[in-house]
C-alpha atoms as a PDB file:
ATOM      1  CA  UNK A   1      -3.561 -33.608 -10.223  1.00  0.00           C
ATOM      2  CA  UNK A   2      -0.606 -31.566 -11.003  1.00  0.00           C
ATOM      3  CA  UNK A   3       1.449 -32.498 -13.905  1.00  0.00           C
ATOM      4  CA  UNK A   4       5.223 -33.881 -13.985  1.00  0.00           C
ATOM      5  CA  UNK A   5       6.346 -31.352 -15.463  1.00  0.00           C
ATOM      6  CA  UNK A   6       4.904 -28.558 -13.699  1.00  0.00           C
ATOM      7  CA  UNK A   7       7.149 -25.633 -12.104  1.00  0.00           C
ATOM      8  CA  UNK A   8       6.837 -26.026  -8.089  1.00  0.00           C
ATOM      9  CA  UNK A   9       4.818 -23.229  -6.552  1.00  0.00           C
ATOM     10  CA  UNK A  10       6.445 -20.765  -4.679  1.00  0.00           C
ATOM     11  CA  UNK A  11       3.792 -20.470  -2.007  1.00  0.00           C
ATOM     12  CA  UNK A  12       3.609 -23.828  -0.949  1.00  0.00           C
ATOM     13  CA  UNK A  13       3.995 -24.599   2.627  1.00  0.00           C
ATOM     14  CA  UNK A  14       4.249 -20.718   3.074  1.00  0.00           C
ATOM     15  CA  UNK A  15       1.931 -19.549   5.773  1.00  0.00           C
ATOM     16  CA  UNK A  16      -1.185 -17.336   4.752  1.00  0.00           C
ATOM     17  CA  UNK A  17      -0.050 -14.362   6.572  1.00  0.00           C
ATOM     18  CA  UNK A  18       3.310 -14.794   4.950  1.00  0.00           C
ATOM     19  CA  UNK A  19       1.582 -14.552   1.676  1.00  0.00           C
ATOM     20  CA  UNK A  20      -0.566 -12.036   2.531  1.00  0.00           C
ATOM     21  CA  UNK A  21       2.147  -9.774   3.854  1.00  0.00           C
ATOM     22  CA  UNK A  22       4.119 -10.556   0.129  1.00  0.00           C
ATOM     23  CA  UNK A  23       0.928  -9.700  -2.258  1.00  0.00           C
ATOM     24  CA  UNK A  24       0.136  -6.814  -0.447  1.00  0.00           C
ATOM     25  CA  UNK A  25       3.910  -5.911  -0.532  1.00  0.00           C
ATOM     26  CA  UNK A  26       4.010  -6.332  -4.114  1.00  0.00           C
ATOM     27  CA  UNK A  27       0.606  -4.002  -4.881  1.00  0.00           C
ATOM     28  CA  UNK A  28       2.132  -1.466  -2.787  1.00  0.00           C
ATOM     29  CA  UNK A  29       5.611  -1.736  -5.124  1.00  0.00           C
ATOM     30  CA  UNK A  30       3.325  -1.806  -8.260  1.00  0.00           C
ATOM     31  CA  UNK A  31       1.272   1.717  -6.899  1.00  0.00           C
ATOM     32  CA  UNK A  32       4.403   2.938  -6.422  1.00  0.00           C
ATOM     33  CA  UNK A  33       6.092   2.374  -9.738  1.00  0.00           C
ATOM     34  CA  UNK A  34       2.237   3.535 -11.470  1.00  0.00           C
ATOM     35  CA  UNK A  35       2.779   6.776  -9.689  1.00  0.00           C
ATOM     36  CA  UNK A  36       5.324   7.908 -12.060  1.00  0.00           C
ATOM     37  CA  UNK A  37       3.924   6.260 -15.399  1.00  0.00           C
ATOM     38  CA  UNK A  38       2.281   8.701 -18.042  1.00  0.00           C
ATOM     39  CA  UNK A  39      -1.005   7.766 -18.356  1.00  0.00           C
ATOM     40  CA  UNK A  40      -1.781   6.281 -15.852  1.00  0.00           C
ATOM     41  CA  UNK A  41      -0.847   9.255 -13.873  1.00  0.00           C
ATOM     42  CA  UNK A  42      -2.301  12.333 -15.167  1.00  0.00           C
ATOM     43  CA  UNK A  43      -0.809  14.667 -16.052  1.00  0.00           C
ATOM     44  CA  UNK A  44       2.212  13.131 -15.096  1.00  0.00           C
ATOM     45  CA  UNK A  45       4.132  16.917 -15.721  1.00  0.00           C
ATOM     46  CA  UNK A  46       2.424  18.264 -12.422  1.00  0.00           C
ATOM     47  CA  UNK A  47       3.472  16.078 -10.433  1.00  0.00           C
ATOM     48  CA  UNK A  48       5.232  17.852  -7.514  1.00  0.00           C
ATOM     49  CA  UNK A  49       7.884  16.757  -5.057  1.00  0.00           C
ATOM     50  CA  UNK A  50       5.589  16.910  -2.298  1.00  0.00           C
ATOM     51  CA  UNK A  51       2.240  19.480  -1.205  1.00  0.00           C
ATOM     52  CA  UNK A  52      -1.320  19.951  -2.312  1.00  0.00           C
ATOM     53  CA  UNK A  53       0.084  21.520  -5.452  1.00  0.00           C
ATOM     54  CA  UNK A  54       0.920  18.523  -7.044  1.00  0.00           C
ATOM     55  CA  UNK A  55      -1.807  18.284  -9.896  1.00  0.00           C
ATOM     56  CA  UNK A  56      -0.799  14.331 -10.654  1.00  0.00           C
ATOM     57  CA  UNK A  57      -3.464  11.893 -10.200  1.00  0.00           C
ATOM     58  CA  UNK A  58      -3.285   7.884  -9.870  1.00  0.00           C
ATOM     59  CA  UNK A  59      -5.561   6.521 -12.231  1.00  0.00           C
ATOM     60  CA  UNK A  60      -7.217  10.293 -12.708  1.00  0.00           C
ATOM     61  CA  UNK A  61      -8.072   9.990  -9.126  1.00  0.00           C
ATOM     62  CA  UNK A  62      -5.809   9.621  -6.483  1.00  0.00           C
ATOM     63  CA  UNK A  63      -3.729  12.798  -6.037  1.00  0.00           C
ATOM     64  CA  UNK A  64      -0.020  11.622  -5.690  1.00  0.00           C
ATOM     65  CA  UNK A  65       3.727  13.138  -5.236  1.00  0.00           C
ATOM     66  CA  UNK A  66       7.129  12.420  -5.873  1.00  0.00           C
ATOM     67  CA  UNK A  67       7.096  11.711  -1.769  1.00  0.00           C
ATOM     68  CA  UNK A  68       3.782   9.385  -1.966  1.00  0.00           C
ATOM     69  CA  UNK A  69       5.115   7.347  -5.027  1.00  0.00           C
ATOM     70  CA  UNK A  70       8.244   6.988  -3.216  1.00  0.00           C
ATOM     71  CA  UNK A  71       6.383   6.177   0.563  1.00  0.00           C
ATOM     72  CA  UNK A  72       4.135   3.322  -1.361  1.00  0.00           C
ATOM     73  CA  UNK A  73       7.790   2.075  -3.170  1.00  0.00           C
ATOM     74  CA  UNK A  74       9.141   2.042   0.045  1.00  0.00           C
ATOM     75  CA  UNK A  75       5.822   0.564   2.140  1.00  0.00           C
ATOM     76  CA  UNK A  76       5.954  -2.097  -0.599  1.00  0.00           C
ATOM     77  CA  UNK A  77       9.883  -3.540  -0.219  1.00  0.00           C
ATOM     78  CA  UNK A  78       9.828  -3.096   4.069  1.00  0.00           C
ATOM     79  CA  UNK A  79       6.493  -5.522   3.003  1.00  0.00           C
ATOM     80  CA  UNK A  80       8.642  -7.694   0.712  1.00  0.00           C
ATOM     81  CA  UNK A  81      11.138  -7.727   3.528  1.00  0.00           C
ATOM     82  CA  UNK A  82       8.624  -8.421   6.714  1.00  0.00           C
ATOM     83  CA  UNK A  83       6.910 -11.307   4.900  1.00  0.00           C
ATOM     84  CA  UNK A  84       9.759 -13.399   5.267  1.00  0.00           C
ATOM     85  CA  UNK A  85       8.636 -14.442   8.815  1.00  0.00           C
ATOM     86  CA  UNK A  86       5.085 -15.026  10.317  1.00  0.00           C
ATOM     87  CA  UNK A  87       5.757 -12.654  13.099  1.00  0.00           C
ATOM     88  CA  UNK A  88       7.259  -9.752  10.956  1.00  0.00           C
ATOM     89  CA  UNK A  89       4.530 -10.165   8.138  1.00  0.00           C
ATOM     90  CA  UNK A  90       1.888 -10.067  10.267  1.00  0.00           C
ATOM     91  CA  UNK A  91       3.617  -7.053  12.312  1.00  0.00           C
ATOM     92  CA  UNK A  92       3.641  -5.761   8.982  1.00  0.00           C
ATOM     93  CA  UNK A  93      -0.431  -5.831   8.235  1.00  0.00           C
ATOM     94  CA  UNK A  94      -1.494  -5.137  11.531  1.00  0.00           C
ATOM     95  CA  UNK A  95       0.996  -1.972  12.093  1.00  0.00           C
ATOM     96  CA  UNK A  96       1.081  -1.251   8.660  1.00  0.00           C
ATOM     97  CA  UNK A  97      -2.881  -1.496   8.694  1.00  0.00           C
ATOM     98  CA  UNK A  98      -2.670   0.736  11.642  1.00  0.00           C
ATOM     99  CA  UNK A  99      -0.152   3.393  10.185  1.00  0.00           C
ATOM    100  CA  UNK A 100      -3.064   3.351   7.318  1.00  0.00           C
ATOM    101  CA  UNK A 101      -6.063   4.160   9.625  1.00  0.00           C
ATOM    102  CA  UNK A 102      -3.808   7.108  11.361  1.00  0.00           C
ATOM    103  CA  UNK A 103      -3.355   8.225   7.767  1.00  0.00           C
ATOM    104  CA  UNK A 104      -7.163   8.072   6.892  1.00  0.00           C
ATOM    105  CA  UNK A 105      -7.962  10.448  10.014  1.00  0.00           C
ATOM    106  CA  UNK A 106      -5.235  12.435   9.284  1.00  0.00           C
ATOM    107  CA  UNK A 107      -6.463  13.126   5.939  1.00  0.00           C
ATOM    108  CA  UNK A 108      -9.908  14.036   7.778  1.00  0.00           C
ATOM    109  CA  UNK A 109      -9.321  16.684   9.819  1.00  0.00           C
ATOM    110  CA  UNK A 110      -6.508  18.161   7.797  1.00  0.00           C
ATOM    111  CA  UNK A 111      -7.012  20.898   5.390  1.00  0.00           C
ATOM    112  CA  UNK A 112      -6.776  19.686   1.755  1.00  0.00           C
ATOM    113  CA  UNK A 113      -5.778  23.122   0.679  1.00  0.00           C
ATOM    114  CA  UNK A 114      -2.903  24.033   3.451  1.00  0.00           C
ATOM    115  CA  UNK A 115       0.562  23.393   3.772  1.00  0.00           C
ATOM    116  CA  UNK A 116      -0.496  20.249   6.066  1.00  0.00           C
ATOM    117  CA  UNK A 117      -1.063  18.149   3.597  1.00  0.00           C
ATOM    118  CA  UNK A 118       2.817  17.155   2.465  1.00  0.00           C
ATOM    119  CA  UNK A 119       1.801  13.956   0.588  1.00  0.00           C
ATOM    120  CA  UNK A 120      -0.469  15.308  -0.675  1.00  0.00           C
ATOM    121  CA  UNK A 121      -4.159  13.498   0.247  1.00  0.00           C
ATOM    122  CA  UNK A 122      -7.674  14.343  -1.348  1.00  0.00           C
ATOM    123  CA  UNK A 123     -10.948  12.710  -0.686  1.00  0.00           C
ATOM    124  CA  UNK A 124     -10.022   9.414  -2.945  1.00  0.00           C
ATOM    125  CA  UNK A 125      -7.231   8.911  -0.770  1.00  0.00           C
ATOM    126  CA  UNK A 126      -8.738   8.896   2.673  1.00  0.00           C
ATOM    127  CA  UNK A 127     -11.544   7.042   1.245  1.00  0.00           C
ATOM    128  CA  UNK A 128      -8.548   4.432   0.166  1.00  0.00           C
ATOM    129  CA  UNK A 129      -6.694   4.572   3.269  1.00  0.00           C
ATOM    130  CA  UNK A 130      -9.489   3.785   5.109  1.00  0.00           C
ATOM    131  CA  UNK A 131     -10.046   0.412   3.613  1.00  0.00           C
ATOM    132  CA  UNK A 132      -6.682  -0.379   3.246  1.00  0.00           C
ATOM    133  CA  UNK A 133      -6.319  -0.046   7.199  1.00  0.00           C
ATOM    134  CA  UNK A 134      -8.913  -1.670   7.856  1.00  0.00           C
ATOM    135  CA  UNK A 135      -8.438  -4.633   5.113  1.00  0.00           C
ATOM    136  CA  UNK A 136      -4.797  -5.151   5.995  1.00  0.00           C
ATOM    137  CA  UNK A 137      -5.458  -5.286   9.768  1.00  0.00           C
ATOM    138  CA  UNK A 138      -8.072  -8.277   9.210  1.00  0.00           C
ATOM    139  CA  UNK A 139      -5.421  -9.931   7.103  1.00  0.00           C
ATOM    140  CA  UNK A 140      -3.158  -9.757   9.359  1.00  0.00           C
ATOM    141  CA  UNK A 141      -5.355 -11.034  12.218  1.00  0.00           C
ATOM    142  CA  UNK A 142      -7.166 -13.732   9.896  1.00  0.00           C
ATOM    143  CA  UNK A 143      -4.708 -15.197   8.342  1.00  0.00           C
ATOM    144  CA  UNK A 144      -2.239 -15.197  11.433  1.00  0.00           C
ATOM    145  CA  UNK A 145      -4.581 -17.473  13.328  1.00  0.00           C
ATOM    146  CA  UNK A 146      -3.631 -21.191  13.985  1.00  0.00           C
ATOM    147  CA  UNK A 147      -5.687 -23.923  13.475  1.00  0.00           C
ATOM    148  CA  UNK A 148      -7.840 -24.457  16.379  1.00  0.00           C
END
């Protein structure tokens, strides 16, 4: 039982795939931001605009840019955006989801090393941008369905 007192939640009577699209969103804003923190992106002084030359790493893993902090900041608030409606958010999973799994082939069959790779993209990544297409597609589909 919820006390008196207790601040209302800001989910309730939200749909799931409303709240999906927001949390996702937000993670996507948060990635963003962590892209250009020292320490947890390493070293945060090689970070590049854009290209395979950028030396930065997310979480001394994910090779990042200028551009690919700025593409999850900007993934994140067309999220925040989109999950105002159940059509848009889940438009927003599914195509978003999508736009993730073109990303993860991309990253396949391009050439780490060559001029390709603008974001830039290394093993981590497409690893990453697999399961993130493939996650926020079934959120999207999953949490869009009505009750039979």
């Amino acid at each position: 039982m919820a006390h008196s007192r207790a601040r209302p939640n800001p989910a309730d009577g939200k749909a799931p795939v409303r709240r999906a699209a927001a949390v996702v969103a937000v993670l996507f804003v948060v990635i963003g931001v962590l892209g250009f923190v020292p320490g947890v992106t390493n070293p945060v002084d090689d970070l590049r605009l854009a290209g395979h030359h950028s030396g930065a790493a997310l979480f001394d893993t994910f090779q990042v840019s200028v551009l690919h902090n700025l593409v999850h900041l900007g993934f994140g608030v067309a999220g925040l955006v989109l999950s105002r409606t159940v059509t848009r958010a889940r438009t927003y999973l599914v195509g978003g989801g999508a736009v993730y799994l073109v990303l993860w082939l991309y990253g396949v069959v391009m050439d780490a090393d060559s001029g390709a790779n603008f974001l830039p993209l290394n093993g981590a990544d497409n690893w990453l941008h697999l399961g993130l297409g493939l996650g926020m597609i079934g959120l999207g589909l999953v949490t869009a369905r009505r009750p039979g």
